[in-house]
Protein backbone atom coordinates (compact mmCIF):
# COMPACT_ATOMS: atom_id res chain seq x y z
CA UNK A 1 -94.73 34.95 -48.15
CA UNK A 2 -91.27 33.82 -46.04
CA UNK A 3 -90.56 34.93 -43.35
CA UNK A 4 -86.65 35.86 -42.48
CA UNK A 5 -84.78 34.13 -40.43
CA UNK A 6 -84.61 35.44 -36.98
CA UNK A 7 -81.36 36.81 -35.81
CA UNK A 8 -80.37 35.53 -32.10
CA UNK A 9 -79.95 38.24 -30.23
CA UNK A 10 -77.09 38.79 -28.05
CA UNK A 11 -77.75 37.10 -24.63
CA UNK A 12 -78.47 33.89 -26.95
CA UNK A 13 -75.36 33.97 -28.76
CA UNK A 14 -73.39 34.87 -25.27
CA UNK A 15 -75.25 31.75 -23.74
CA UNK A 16 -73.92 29.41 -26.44
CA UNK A 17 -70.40 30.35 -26.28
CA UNK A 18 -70.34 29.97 -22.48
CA UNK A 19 -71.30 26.26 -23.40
CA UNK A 20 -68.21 25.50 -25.40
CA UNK A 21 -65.81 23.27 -23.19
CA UNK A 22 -62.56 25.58 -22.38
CA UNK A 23 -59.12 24.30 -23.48
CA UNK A 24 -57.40 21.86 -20.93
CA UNK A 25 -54.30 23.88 -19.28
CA UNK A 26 -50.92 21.09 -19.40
CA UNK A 27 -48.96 20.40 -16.13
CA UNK A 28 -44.87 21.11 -16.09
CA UNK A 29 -44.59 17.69 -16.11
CA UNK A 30 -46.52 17.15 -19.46
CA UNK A 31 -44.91 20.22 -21.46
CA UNK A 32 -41.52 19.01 -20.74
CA UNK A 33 -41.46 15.56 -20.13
CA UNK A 34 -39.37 14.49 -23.32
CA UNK A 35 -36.52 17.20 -21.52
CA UNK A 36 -37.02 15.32 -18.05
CA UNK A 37 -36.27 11.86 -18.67
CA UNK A 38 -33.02 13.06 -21.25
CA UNK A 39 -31.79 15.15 -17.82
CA UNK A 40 -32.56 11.85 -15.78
CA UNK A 41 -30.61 9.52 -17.96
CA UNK A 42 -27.63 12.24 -18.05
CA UNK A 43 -27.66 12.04 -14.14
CA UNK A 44 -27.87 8.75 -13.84
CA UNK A 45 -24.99 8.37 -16.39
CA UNK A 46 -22.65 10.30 -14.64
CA UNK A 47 -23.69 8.86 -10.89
CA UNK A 48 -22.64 5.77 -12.50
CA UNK A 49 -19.53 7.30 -13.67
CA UNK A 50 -18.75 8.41 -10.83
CA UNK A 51 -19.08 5.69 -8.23
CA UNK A 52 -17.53 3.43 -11.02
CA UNK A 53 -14.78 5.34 -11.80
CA UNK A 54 -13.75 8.56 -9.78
CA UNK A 55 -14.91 7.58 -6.74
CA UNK A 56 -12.44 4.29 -6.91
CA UNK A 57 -9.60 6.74 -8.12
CA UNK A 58 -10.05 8.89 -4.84
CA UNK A 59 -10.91 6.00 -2.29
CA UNK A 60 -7.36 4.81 -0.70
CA UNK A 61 -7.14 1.11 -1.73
CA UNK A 62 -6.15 0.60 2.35
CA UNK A 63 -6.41 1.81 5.94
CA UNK A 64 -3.90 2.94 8.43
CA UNK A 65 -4.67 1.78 11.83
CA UNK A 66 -1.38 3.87 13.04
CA UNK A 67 1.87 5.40 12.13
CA UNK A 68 4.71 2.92 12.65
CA UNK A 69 7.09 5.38 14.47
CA UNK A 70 8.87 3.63 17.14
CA UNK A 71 10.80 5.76 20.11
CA UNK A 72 14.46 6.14 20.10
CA UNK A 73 16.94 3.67 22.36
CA UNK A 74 19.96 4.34 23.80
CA UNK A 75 22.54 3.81 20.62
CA UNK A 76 24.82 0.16 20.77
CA UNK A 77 27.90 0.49 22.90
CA UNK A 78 30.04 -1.90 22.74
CA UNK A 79 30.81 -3.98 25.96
CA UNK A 80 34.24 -3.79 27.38
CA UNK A 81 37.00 -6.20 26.90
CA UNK A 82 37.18 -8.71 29.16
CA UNK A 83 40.91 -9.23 30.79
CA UNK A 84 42.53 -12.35 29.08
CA UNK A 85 44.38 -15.32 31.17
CA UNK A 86 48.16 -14.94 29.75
CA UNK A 87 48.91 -16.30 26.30
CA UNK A 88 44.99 -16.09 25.94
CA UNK A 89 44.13 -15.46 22.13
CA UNK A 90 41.75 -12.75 22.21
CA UNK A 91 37.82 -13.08 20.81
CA UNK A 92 36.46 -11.25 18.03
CA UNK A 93 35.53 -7.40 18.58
CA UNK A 94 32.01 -7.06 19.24
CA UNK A 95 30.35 -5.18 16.46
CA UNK A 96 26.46 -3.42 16.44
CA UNK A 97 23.72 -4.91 14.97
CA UNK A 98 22.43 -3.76 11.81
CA UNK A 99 19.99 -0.58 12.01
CA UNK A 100 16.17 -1.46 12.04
CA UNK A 101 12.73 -1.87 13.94
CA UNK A 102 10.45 -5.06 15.14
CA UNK A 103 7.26 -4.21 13.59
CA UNK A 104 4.18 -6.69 15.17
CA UNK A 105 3.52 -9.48 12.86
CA UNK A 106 -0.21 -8.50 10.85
CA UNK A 107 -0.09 -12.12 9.87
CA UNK A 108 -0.21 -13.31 5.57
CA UNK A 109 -3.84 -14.30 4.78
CA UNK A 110 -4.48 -13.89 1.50
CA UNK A 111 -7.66 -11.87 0.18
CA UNK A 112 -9.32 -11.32 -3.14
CA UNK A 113 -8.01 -9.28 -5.79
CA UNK A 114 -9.72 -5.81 -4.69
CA UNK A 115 -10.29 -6.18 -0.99
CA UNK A 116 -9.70 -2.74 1.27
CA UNK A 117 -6.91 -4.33 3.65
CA UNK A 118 -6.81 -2.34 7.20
CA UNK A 119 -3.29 -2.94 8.35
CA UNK A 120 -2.15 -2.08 12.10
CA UNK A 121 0.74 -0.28 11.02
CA UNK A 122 1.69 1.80 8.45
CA UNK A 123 3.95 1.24 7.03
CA UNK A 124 3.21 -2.21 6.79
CA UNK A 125 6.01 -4.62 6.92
CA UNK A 126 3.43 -7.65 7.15
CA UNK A 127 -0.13 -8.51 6.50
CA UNK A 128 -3.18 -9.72 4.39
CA UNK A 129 -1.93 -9.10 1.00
CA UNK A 130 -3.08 -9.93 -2.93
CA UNK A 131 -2.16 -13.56 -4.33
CA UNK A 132 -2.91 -13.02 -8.14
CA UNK A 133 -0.47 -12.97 -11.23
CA UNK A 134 0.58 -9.48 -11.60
CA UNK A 135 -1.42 -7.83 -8.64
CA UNK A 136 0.73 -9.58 -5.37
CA UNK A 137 3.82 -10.24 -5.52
CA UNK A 138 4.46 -7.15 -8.20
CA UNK A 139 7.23 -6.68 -10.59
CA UNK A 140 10.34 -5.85 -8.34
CA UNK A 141 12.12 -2.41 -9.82
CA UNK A 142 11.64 1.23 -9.65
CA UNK A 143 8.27 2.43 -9.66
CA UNK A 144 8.16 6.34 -10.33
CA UNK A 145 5.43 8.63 -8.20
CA UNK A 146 3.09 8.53 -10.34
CA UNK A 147 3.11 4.70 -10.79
CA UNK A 148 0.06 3.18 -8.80
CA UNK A 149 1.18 0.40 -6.04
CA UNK A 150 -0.55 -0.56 -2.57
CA UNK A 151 0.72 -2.44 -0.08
CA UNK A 152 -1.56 -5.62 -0.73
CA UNK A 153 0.55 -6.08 -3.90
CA UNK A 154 4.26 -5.45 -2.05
CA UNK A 155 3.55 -7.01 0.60
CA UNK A 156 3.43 -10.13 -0.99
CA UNK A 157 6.76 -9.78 -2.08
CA UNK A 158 7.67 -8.99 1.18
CA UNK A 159 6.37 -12.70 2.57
CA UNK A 160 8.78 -14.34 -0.41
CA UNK A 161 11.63 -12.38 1.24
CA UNK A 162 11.77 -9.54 -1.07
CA UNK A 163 13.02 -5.81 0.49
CA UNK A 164 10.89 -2.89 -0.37
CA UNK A 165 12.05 0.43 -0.39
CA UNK A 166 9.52 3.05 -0.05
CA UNK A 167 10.01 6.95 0.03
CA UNK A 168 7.42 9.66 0.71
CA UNK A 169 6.21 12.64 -1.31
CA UNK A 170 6.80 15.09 -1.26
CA UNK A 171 10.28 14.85 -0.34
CA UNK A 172 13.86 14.21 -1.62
CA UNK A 173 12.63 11.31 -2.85
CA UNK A 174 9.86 13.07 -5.44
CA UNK A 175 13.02 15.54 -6.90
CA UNK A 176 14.48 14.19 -10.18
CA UNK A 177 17.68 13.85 -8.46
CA UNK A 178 16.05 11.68 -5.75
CA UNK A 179 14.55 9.60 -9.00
CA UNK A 180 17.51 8.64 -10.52
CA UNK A 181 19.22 8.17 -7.49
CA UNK A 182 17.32 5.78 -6.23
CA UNK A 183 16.93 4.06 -9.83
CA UNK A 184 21.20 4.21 -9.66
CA UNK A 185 21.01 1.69 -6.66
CA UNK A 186 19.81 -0.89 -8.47
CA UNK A 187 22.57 -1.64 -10.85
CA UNK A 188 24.62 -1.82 -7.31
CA UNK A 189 22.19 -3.68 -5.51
CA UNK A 190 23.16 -7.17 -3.70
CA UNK A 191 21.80 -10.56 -4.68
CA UNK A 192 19.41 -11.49 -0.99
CA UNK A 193 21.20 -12.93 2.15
CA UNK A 194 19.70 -16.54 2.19
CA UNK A 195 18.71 -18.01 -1.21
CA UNK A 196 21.22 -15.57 -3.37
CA UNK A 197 18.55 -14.28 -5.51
CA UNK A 198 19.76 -11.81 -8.27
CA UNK A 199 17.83 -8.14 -8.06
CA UNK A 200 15.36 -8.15 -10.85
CA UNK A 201 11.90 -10.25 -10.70
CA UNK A 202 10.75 -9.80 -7.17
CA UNK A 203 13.23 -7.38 -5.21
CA UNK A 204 14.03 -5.15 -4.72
CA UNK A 205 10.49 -3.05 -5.19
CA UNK A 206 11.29 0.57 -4.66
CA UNK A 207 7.98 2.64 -4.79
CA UNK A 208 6.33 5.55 -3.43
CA UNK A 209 4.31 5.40 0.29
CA UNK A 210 3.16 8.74 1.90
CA UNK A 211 1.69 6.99 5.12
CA UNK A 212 4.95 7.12 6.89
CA UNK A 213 6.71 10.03 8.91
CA UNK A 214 9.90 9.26 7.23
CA UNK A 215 11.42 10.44 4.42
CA UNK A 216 12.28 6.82 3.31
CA UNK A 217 11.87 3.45 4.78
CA UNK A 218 13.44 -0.12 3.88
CA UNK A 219 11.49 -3.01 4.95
CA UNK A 220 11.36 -6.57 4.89
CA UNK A 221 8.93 -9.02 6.73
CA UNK A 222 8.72 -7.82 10.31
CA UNK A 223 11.50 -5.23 9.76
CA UNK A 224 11.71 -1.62 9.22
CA UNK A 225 14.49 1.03 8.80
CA UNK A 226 13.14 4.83 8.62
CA UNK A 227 15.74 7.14 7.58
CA UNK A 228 16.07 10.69 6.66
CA UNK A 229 18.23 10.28 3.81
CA UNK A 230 18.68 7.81 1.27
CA UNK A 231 21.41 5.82 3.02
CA UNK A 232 22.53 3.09 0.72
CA UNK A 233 25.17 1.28 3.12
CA UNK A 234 22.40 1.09 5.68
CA UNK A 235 19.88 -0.09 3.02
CA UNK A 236 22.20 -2.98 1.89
CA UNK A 237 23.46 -3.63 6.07
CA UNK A 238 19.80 -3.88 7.06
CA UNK A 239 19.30 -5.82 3.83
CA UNK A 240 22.15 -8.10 4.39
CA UNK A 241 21.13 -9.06 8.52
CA UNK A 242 17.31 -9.38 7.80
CA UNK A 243 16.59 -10.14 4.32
CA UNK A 244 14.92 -13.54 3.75
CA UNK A 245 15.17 -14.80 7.69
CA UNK A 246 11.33 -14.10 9.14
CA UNK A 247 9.60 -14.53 5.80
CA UNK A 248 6.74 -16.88 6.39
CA UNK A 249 7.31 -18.11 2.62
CA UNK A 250 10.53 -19.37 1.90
CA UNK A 251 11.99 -19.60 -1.46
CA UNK A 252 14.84 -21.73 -0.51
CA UNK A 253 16.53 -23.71 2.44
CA UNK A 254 18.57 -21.71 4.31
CA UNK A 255 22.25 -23.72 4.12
CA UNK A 256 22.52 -23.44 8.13
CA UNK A 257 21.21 -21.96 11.29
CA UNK A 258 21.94 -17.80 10.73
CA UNK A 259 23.69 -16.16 13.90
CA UNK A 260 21.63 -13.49 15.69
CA UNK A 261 18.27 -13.43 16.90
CA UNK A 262 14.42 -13.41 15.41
CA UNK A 263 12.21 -10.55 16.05
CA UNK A 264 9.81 -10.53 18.32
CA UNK A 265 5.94 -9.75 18.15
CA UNK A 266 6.31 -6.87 20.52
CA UNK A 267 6.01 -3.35 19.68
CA UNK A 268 9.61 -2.07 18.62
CA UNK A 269 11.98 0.39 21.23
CA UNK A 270 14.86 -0.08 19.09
CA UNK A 271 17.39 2.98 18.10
CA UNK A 272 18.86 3.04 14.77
CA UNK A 273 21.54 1.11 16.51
CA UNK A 274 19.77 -1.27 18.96
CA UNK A 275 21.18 -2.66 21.78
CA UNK A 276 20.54 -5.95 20.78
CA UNK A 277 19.39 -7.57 18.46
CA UNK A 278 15.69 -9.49 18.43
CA UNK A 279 15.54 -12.58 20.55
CA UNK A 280 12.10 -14.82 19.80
CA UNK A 281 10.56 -15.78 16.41
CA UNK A 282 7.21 -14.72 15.53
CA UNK A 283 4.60 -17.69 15.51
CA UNK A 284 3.53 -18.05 11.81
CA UNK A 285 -0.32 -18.16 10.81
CA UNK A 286 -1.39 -20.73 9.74
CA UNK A 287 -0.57 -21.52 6.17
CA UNK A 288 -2.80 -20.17 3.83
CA UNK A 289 -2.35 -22.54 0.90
CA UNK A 290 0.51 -20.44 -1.45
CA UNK A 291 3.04 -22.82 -2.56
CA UNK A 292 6.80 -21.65 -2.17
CA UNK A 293 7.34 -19.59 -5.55
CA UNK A 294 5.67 -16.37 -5.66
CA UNK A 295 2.65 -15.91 -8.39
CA UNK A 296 4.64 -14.67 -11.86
CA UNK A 297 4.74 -10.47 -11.70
């Protein structure tokens, strides 16, 4: 005789349930991780994008120290003629000196390719500059707005005895008519003062600068003319009594001893027409190792 099998009652089967281990709960972190590290590599991608790439873009390649904006002078008068002895041949009429401003000498190191120059004055008509093919000096012409320059490439050109001609936007100078204007001028433009170079590979550079409170501004080394219009006899007169005489590299001997004066190193008071023109040299840096001819554009 068998005897059936006893049936656990309730409270035993409720007992062994209880001891069945519960299911382990997953963190955030676990149920999602695959999602989390794609999202971190995305952000890290684009960080990396931008510091590499926009934040260069927005980041001004220089620094302005100050705004070259020197005070107004009396204008040029011309002295009076002196009474001559009879039969006396009289002496040429005096005659103003060309239009422009003394700007203190920044010196001409060079620096690597790349390098955020801080320059004095703005804008700068010396400096630390670029010395690499194609980066300082630049390719002398017309450079549209939207055509990226900096002043450690032109300012190289500048030390070779280049003139720069630099115009704001927005302004006249931003219009289309302003454009070709501008562009016109160089099919007119005069081979330089000193070593007769032609207009073409180094100068004139004519380019866009909006750290200045002109309108327009033509500069060589340690000279600047602001103007409110584009003013091509003044241009080619300032051109003409500066061009090629401060430059710290020369490109050629000058044939004799120029008349007029050197600028000085002190901060410019000069009108448009100046009283007289600048009396002392500035004292070159020492050289920096640059042979005469400029690095090919």
């Amino acid at each position: 005789m068998t005897t059936p099998p006893r049936r656990p009652s309730p409270a035993a089967r409720a007992t062994r349930r209880s001891r069945r281990p519960t299911a382990r709960s997953t963190t955030f972190l676990e149920r999602n991780r695959t999602r989390l590290l794609w999202a971190g590599g995305v952000i890290v991608f684009l960080v990396l994008i931008f510091v590499g790439l926009i934040v260069p873009s927005i980041t001004p390649a220089y620094e302005c120290a100050n705004t070259f904006d020197p005070s107004p002078a009396p204008s040029w008068t011309a002295p009076p003629a002196e009474p001559l002895a009879s039969g006396a041949t009289p002496g040429p009429a005096a005659t103003a000196p060309a239009a422009g401003f003394v700007q203190p000498d920044m010196g001409h190191n060079h620096v690597d390719v790349g390098t955020r120059v801080k320059y004095q004055w703005c804008p700068p008509a010396s400096g630390r500059h670029y010395f690499s093919t194609g980066q300082g000096p630049i390719a002398g012409g017309f450079y549209a707005q939207g055509d990226k320059t900096i002043p450690e490439g032109w300012v190289h050109n500048l030390e070779h005895g280049a003139i720069v001609l630099l115009y704001k936007c927005p302004g006249d100078g931003c219009t289309d008519a302003g454009e070709s204007a501008m562009q016109s001028m160089l099919a007119r433009w005069p081979n330089s003062p000193v070593c007769n170079t032609p207009p073409g590979t180094l100068t004139p550079v004519i380019t866009r600068f909006d750290d200045m409170p002109y309108p327009y501004a033509a500069i060589v080394w340690d000279m600047v003319l602001p103007l409110q219009t584009l003013d091509e006899k003044a241009i080619f007169d300032f051109y003409a009594a500066y061009g090629e005489q401060f430059n710290p590299e020369k490109l050629c001997t000058a044939p004799s001893a120029l008349p007029g004066a050197t600028p000085t190193t002190a901060p410019a008071t000069a009108s448009p027409a100046p009283t007289a023109a600048p009396t002392a040299a500035p004292t070159a840096p020492a050289s920096s190792g640059e042979s005469g001819a400029p690095a090919a554009p």
